[in-house]
N, C-alpha and C. Protein backbone atom coordinates (compact mmCIF):
# COMPACT_ATOMS: atom_id res chain seq x y z
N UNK A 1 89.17 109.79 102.44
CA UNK A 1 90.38 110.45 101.96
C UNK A 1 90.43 111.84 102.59
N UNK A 2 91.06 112.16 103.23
CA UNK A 2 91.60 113.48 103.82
C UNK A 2 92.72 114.69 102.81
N UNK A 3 91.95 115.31 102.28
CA UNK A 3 92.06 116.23 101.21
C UNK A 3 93.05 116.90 101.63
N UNK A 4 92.41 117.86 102.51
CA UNK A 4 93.11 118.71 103.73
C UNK A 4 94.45 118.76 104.16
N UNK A 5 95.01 118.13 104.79
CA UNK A 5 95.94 117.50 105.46
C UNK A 5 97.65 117.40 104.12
N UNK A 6 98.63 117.84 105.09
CA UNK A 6 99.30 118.03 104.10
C UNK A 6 99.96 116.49 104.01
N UNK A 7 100.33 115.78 103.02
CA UNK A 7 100.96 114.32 103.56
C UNK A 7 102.56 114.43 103.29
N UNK A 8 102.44 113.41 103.47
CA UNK A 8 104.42 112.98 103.82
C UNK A 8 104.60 111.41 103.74
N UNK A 9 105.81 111.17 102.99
CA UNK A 9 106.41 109.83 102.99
C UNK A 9 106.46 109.09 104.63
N UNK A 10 106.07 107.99 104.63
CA UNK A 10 106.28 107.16 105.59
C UNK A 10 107.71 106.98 105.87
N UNK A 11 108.17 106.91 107.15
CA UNK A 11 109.37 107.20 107.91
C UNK A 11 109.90 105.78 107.44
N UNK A 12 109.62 104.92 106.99
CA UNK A 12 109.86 103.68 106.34
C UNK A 12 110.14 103.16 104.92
N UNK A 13 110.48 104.54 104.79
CA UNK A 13 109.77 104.52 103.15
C UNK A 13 111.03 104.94 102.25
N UNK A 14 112.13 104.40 101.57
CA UNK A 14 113.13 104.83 100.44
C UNK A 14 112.52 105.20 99.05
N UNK A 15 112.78 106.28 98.48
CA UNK A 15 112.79 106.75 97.22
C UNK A 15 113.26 107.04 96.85
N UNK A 16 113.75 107.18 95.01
CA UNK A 16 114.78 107.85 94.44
C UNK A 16 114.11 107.64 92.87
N UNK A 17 114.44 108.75 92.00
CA UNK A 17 113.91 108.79 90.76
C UNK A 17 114.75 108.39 90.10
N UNK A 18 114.81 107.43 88.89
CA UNK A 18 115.60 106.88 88.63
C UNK A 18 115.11 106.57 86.95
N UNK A 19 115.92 107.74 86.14
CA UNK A 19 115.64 107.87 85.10
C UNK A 19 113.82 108.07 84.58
N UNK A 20 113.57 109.18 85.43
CA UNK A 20 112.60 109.74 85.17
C UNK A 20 111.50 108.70 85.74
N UNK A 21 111.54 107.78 86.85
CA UNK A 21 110.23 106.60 87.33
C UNK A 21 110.76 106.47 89.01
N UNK A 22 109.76 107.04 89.54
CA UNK A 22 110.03 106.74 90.97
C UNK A 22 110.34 105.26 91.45
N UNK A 23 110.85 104.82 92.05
CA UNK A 23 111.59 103.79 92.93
C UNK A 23 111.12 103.41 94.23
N UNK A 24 109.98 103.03 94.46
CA UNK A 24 109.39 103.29 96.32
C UNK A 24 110.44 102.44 97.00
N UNK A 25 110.91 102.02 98.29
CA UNK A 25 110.55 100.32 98.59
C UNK A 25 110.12 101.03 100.27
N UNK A 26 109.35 100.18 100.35
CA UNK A 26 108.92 100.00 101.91
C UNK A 26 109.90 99.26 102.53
N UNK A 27 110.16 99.63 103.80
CA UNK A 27 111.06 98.72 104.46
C UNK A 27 110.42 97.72 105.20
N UNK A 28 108.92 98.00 105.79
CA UNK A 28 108.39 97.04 106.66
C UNK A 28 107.98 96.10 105.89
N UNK A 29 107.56 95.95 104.58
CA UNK A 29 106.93 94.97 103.56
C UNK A 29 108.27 94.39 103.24
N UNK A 30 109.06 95.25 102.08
CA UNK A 30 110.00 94.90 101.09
C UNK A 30 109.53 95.42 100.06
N UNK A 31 108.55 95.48 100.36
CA UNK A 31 107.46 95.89 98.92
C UNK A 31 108.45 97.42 98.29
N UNK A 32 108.62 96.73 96.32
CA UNK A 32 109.08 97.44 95.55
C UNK A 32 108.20 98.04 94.68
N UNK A 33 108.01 99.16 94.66
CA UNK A 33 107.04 100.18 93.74
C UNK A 33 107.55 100.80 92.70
N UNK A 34 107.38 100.56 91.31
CA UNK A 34 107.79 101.62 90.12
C UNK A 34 106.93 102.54 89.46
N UNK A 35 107.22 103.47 89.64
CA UNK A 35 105.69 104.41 89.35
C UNK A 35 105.56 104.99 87.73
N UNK A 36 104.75 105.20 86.90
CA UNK A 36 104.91 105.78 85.92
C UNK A 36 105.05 107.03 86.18
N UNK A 37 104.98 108.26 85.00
CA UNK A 37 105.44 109.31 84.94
C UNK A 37 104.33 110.10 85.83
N UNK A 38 103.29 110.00 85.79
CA UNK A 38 102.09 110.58 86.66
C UNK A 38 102.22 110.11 87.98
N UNK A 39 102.81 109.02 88.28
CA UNK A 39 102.97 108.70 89.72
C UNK A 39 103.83 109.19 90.25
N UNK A 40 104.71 109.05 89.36
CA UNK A 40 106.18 109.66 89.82
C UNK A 40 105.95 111.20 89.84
N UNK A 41 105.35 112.09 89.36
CA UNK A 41 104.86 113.68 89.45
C UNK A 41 104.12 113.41 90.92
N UNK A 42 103.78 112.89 91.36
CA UNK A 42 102.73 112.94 92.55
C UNK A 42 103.49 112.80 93.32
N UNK A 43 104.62 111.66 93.59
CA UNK A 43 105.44 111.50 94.12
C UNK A 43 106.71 112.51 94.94
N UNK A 44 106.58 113.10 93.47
CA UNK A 44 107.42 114.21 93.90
C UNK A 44 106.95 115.72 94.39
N UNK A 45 105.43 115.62 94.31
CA UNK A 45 103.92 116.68 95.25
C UNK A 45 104.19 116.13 96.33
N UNK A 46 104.72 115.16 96.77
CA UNK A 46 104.16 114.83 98.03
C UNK A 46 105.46 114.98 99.13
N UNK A 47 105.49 116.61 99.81
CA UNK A 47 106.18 116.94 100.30
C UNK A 47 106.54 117.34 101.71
N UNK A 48 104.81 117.18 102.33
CA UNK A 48 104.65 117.52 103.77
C UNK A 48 104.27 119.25 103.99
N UNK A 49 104.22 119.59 102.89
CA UNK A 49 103.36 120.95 102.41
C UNK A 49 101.98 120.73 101.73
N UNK A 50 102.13 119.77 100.96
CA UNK A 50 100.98 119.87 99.95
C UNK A 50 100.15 118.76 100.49
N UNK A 51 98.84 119.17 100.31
CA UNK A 51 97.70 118.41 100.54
C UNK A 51 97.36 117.65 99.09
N UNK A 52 96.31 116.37 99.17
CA UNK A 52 95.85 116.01 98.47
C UNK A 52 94.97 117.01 97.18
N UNK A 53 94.32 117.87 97.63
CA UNK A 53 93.62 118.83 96.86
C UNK A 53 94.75 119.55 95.89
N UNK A 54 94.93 119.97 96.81
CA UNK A 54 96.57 120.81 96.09
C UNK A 54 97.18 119.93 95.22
N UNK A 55 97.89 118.55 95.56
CA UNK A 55 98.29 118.12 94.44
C UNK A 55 97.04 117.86 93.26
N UNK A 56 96.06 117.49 93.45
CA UNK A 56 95.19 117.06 92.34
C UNK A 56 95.02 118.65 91.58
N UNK A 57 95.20 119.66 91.80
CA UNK A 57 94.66 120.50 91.28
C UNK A 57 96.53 121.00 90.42
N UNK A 58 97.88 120.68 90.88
CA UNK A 58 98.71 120.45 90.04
C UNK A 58 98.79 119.61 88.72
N UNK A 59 98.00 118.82 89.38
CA UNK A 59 97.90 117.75 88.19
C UNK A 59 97.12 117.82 87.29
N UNK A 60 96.14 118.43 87.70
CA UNK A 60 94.92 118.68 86.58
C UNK A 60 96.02 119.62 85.55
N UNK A 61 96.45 121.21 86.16
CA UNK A 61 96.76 121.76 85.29
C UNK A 61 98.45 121.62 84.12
N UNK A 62 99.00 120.93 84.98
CA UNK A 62 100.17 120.45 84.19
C UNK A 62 99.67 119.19 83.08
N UNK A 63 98.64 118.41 83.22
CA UNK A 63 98.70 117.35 82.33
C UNK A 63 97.16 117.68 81.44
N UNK A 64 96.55 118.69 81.61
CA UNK A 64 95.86 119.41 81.18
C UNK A 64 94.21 118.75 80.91
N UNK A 65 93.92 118.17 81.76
CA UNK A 65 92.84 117.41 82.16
C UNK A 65 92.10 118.32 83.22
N UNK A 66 90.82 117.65 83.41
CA UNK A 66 89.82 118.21 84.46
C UNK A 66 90.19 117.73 85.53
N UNK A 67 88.90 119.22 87.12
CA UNK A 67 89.87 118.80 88.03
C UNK A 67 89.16 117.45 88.88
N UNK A 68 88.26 117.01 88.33
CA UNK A 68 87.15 116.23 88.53
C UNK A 68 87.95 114.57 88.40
N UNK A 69 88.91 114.94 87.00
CA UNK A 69 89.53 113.56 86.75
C UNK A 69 90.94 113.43 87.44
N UNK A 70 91.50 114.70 87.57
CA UNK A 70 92.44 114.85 88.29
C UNK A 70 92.34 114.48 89.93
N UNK A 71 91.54 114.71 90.76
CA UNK A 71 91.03 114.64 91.90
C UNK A 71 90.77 112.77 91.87
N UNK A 72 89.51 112.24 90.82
CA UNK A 72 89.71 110.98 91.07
C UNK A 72 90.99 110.32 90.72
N UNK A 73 92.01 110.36 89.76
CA UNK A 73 93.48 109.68 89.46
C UNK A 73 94.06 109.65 90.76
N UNK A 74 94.57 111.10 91.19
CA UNK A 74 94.94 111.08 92.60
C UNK A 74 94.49 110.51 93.74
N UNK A 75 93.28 110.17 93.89
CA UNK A 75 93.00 109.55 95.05
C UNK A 75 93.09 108.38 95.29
N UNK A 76 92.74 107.91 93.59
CA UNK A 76 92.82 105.99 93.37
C UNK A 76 94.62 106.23 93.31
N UNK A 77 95.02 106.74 93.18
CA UNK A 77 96.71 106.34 93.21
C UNK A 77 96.92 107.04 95.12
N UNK A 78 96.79 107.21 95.64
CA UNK A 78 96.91 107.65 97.05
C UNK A 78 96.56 106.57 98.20
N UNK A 79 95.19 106.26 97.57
CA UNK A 79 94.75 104.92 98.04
C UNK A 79 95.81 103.62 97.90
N UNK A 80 96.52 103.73 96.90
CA UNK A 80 97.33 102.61 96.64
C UNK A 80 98.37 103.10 97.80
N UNK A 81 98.78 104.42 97.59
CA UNK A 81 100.30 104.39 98.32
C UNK A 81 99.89 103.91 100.24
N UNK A 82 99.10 104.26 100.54
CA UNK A 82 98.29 104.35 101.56
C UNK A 82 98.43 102.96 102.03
N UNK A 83 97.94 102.34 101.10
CA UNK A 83 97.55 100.58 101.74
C UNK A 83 99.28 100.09 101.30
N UNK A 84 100.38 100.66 101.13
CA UNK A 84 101.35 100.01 100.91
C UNK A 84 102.39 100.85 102.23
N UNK A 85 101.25 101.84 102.38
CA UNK A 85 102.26 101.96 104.04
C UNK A 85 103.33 103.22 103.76
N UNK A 86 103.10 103.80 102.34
CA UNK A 86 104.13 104.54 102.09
C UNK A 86 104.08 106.35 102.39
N UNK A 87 102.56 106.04 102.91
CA UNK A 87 102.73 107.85 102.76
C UNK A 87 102.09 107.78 104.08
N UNK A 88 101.78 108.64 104.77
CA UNK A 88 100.99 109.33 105.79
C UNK A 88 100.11 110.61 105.87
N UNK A 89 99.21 111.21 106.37
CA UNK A 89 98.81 112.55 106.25
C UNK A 89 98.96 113.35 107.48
N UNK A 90 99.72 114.42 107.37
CA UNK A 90 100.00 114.92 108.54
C UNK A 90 98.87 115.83 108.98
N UNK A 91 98.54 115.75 110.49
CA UNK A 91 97.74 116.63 110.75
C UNK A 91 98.14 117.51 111.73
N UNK A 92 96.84 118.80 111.98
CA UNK A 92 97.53 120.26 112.73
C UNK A 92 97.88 119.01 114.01
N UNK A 93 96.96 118.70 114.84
CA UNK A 93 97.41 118.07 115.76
C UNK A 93 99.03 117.42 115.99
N UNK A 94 99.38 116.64 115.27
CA UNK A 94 100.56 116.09 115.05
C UNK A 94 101.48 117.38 114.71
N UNK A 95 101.24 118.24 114.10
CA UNK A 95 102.30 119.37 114.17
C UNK A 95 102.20 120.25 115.59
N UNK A 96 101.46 120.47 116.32
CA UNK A 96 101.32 121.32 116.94
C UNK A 96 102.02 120.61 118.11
N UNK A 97 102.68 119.25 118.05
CA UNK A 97 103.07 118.39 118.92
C UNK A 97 104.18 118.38 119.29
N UNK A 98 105.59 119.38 117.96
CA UNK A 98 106.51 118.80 118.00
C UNK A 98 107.29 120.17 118.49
């Protein structure tokens, strides 16, 4: 998991919040994602500014948990978005490109 790195929605990727529950769909799958309220908060961290760390450490303090548990939630939910193709992590390289 690359902490570091700020991530960003996959260029493939539709979202929309929709009465408070994110909405994924992948276009290359079809694959439809409904996120709960913690997913959907992450969802909406995940802006192409914020790194993984950074969001886990939002999350810790808005839902008022440790950053230990916060850090693992986020990653097992990152891991998911990850293997569904929906997010990416941008790196300096890739910025320094464009």
């Amino acid at each position: 998991m690359d902490w570091t790195s700020p991530i960003v929605a996959h260029d493939q990727v539709a979202a929309r919040v929709v009465d408070g529950a994110a909405v994924i769909v992948t276009a290359d799958a079809g694959d439809v994602m409904v996120l709960n309220q913690v997913g959907t908060r992450i969802w909406e961290l995940i802006d192409g500014a914020r790194s993984a760390d950074h969001i886990a450490q939002v999350i810790a303090r808005e839902y008022a948990v440790s950053d230990a548990h916060a850090r693992d939630d986020v990653a097992e939910f990152l891991q998911k978005l990850i293997a569904a193709h929906a997010i990416v992590f941008r790196s300096a390289a890739s910025d320094s490109s464009k």
